[in-house]
C-alpha atoms as a PDB file:
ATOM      1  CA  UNK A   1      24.769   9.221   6.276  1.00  0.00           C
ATOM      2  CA  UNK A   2      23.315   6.813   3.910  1.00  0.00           C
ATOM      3  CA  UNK A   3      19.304   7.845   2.962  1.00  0.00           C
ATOM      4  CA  UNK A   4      17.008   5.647   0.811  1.00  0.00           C
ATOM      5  CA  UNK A   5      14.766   7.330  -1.257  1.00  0.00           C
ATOM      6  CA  UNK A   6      11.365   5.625  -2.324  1.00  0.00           C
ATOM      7  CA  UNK A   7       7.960   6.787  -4.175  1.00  0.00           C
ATOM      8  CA  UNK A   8       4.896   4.857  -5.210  1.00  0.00           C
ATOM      9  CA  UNK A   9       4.651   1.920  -3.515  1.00  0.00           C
ATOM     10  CA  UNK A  10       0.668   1.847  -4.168  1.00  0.00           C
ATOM     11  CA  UNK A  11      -0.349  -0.543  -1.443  1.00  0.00           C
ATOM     12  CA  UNK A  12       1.869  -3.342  -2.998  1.00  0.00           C
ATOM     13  CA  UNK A  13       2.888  -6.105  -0.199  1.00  0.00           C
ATOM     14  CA  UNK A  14       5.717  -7.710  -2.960  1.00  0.00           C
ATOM     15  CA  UNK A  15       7.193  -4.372  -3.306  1.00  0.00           C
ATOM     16  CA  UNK A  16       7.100  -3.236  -0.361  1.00  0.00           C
ATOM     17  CA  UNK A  17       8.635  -6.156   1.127  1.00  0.00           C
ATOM     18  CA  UNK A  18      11.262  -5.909  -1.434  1.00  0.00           C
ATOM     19  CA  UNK A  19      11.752  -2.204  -0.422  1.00  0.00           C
ATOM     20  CA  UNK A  20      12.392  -2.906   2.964  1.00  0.00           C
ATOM     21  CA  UNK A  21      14.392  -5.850   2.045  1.00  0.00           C
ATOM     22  CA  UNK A  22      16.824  -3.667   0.401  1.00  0.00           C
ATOM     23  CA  UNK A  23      16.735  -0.834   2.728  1.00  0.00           C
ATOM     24  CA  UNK A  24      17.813  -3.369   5.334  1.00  0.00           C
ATOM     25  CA  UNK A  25      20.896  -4.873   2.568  1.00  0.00           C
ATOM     26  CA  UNK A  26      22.123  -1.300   1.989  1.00  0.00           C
ATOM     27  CA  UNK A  27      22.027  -0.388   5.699  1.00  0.00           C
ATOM     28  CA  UNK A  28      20.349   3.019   5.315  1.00  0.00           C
ATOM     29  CA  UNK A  29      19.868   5.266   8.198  1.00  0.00           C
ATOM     30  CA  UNK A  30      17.086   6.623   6.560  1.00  0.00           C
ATOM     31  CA  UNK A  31      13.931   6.119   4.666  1.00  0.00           C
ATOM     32  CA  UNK A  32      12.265   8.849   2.544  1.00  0.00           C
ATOM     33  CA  UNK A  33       9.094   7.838   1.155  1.00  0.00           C
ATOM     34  CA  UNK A  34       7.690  10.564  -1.375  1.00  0.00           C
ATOM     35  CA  UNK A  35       3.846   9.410  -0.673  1.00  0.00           C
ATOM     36  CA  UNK A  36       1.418   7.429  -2.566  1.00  0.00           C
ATOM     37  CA  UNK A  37       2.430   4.526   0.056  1.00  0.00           C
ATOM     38  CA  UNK A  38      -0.885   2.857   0.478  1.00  0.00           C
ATOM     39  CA  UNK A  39      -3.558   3.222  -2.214  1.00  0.00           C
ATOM     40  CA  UNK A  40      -3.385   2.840  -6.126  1.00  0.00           C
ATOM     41  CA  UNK A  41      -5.692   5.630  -7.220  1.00  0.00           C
ATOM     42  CA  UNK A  42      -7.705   5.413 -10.089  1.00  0.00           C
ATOM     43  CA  UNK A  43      -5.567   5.993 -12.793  1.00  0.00           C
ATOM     44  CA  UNK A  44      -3.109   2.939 -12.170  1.00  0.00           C
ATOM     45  CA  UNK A  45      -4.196  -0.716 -12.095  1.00  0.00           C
ATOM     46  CA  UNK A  46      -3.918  -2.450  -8.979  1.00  0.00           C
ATOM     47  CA  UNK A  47      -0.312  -3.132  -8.309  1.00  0.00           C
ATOM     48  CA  UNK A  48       1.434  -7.084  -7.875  1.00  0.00           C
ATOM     49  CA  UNK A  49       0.017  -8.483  -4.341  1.00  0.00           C
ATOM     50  CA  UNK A  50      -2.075  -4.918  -3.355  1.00  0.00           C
ATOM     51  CA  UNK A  51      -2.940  -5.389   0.595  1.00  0.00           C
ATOM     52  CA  UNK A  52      -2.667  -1.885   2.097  1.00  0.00           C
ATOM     53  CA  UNK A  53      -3.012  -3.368   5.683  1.00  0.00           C
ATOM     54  CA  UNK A  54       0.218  -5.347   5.053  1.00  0.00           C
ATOM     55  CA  UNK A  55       2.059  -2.397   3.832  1.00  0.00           C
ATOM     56  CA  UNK A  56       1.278  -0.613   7.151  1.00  0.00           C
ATOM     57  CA  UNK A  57       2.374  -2.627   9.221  1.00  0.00           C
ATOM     58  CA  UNK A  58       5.832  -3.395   7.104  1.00  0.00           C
ATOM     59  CA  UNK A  59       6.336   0.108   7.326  1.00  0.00           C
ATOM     60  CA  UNK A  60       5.025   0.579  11.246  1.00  0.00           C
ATOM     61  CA  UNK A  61       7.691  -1.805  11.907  1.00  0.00           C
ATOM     62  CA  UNK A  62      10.500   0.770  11.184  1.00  0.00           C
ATOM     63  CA  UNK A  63       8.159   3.616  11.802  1.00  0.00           C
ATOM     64  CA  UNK A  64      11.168   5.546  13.632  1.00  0.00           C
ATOM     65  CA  UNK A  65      13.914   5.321  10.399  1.00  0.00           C
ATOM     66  CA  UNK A  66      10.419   7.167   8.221  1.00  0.00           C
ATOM     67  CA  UNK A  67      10.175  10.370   6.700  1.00  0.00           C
ATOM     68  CA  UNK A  68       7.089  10.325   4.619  1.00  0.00           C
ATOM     69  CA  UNK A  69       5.278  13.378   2.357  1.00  0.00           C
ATOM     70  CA  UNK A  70       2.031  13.306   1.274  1.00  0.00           C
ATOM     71  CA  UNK A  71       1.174  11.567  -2.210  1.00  0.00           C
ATOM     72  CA  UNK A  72      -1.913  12.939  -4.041  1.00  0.00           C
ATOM     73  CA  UNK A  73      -3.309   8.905  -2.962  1.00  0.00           C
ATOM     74  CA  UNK A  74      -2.663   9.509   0.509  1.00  0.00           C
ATOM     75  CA  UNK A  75      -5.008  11.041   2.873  1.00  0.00           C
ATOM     76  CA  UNK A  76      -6.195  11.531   6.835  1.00  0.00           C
ATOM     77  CA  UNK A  77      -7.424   8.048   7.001  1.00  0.00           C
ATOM     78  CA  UNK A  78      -3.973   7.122   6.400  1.00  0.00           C
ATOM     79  CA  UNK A  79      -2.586   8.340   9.454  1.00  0.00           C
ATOM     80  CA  UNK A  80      -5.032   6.648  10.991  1.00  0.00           C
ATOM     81  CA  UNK A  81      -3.311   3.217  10.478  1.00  0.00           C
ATOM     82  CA  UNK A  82       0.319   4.494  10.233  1.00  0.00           C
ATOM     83  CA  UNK A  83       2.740   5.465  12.836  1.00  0.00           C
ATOM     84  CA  UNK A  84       4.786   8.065  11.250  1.00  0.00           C
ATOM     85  CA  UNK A  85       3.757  11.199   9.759  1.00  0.00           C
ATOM     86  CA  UNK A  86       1.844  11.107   6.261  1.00  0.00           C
ATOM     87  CA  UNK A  87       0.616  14.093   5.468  1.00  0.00           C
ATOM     88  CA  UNK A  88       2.845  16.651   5.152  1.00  0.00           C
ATOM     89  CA  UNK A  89       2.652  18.269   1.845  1.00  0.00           C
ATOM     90  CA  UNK A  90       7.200  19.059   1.933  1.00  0.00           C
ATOM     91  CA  UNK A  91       9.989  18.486   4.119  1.00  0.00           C
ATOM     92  CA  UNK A  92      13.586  19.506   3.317  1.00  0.00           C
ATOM     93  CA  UNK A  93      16.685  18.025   4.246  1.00  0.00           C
ATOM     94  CA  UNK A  94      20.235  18.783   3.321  1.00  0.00           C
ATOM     95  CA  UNK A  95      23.131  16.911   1.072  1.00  0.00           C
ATOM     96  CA  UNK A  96      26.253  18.581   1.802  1.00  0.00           C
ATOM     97  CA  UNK A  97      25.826  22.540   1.031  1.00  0.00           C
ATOM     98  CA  UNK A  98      22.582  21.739  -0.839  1.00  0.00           C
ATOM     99  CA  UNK A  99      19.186  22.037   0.504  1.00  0.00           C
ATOM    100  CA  UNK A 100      16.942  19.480  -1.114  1.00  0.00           C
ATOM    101  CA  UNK A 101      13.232  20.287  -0.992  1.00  0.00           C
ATOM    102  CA  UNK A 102      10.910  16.851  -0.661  1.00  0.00           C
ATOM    103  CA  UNK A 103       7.723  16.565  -2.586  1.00  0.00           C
ATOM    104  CA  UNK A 104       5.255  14.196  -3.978  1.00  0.00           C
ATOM    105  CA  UNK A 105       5.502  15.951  -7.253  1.00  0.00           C
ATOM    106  CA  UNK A 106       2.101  16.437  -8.363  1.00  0.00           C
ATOM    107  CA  UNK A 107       2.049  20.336  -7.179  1.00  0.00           C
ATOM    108  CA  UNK A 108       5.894  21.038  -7.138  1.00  0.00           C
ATOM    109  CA  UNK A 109       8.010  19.158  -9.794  1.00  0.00           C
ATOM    110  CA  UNK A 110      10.152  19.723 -13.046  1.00  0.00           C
ATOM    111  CA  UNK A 111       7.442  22.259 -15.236  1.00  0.00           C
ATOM    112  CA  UNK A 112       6.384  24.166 -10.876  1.00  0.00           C
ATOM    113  CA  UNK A 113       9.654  24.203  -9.618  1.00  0.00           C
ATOM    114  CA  UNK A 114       9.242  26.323  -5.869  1.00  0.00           C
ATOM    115  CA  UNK A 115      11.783  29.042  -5.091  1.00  0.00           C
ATOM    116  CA  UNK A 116      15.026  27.804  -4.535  1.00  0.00           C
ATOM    117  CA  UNK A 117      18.441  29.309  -4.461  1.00  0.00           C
ATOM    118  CA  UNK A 118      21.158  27.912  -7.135  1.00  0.00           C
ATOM    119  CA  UNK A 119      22.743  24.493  -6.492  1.00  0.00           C
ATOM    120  CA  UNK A 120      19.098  23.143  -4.479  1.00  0.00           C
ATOM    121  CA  UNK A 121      17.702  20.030  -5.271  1.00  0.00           C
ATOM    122  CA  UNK A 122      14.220  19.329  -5.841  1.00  0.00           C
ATOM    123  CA  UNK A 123      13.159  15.347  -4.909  1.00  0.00           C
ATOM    124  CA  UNK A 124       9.902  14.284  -6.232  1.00  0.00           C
ATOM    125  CA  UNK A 125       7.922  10.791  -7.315  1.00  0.00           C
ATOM    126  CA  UNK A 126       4.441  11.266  -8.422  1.00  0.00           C
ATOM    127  CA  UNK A 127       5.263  10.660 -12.467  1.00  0.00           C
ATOM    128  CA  UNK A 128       6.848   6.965 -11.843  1.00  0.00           C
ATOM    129  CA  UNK A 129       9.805   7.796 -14.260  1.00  0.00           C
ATOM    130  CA  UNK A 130      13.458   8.071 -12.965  1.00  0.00           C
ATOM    131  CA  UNK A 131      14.725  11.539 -13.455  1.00  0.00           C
ATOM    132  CA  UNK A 132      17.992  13.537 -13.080  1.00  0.00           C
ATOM    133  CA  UNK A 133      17.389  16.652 -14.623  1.00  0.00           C
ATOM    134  CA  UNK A 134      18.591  20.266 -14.410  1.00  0.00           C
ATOM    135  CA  UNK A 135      15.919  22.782 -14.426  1.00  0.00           C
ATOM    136  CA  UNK A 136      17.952  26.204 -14.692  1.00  0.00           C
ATOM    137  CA  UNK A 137      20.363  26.080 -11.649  1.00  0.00           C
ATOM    138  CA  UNK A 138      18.713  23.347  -9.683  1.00  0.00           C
ATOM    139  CA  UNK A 139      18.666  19.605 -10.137  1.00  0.00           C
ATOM    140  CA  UNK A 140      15.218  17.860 -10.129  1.00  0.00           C
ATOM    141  CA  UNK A 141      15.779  14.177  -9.076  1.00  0.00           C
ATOM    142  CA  UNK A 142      12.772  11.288  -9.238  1.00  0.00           C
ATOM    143  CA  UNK A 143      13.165   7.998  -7.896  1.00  0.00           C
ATOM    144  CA  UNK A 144      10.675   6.123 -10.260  1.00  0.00           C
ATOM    145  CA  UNK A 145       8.030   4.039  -8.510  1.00  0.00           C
ATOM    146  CA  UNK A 146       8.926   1.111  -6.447  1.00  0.00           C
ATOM    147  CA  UNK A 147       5.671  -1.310  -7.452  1.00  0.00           C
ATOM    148  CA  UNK A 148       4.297   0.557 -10.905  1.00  0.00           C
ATOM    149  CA  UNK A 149       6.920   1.518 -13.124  1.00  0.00           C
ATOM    150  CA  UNK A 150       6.012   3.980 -15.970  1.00  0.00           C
ATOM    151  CA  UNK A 151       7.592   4.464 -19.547  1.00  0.00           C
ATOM    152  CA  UNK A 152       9.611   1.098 -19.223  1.00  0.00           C
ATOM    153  CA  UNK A 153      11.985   1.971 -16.468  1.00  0.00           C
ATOM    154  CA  UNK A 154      12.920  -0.350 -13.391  1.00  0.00           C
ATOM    155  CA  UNK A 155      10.873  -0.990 -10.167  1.00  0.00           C
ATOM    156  CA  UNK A 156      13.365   1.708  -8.558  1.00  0.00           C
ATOM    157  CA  UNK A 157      14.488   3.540  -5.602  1.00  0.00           C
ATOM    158  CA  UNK A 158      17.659   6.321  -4.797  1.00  0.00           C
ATOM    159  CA  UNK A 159      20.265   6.351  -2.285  1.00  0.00           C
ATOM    160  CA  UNK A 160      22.151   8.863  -1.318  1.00  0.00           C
ATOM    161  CA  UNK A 161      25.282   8.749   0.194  1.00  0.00           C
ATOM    162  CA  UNK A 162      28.438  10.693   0.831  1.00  0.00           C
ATOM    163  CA  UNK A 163      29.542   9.663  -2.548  1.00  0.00           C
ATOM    164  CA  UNK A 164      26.332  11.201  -4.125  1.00  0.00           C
ATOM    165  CA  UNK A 165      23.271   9.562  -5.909  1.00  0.00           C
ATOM    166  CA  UNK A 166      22.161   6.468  -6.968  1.00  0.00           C
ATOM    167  CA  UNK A 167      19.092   4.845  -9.218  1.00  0.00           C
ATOM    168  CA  UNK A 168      19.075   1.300  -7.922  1.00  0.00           C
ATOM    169  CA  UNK A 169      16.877  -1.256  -9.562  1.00  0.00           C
ATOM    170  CA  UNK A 170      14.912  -2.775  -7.015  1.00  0.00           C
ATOM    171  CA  UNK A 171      14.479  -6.407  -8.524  1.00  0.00           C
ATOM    172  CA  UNK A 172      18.237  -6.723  -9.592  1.00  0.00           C
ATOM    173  CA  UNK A 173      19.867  -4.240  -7.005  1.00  0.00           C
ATOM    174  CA  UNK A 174      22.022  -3.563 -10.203  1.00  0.00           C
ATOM    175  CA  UNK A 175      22.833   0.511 -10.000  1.00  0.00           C
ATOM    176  CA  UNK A 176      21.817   1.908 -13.315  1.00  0.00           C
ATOM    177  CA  UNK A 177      22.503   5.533 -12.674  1.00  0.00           C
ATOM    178  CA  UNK A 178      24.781   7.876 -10.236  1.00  0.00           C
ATOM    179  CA  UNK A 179      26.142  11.102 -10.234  1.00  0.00           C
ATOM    180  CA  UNK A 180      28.658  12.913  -7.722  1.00  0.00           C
ATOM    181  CA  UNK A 181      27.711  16.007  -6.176  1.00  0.00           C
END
């Protein structure tokens, strides 16, 4: 199974469209969105082309291929307008023998890792940074932020595949990182 992992998309139309763009190019099965999907928040200026209506319904329109956890932007008037779940604050899924817990990242991330057993994952957005990091024996994994990069990294999303995991630059397509599991 092929899974696209996204975080961040802040209400951006450009990036979103590019996001689904490339979800279609890849052929994913799959679309995990790690929340923040349609406002900006406070903290972050407003991102390229920022129409939270259009966002909803790009993402409506493939409401079914969706799993979506709750951002610390997102909230009940969210669901309101979108037609998959929103506000769920994990989900898990599993990669081969690993579970891998799903997160926005601002409660659970790399310094609040939750119980896990040796060899989990840990998936989280929240900081806009790519990461691949091993936190004792689990691996915390960040996709970076689809329409506000931080730190100077890409516009980026993850796939994962049966070959493992990939940071793909969203503007180029160009894989810059992947590791086998």
């Amino acid at each position: 199974m092929k899974i696209m992992i996204a975080s961040d998309i802040h209400g951006s139309a450009f990036y979103c469209k590019m996001l689904v763009d490339a979800y279609n190019s890849e052929k994913a099965e799959k679309l995990v969105l790690l929340g923040d999907i349609l406002y900006h928040g406070p903290r972050n200026a407003l991102p390229v082309e920022y129409d939270p209506q259009q966002v909803a319904k790009m993402l409506n329109d493939m409401a079914q291929e969706i799993l979506c956890v709750r951002g610390n932007c997102d909230c009940e008037v969210d669901q309101m307008v979108l037609d998959f779940p929103v506000l769920a604050d994990y989900g898990v899924m599993f990669y081969k023998d690993h579970l891998i817990y799903i997160t926005h990242g601002h409660i659970f991330n790399k310094e609040n890792m939750p119980k896990m057993h040796d060899g989990d994952m840990i998936l989280a957005g929240h900081t806009h940074v790519p990461a691949c990091d091993q936190v004792g024996e689990c691996l915390y994994l960040n996709p970076g932020s689809v329409s506000i990069p931080k730190e100077g990294s890409a516009h980026s999303y993850m796939i994962i595949d049966d070959s493992g995991l990939s940071w793909i630059d969203l503007e180029s397509g160009d894989c810059y990182k992947k590791i086998e599991l």
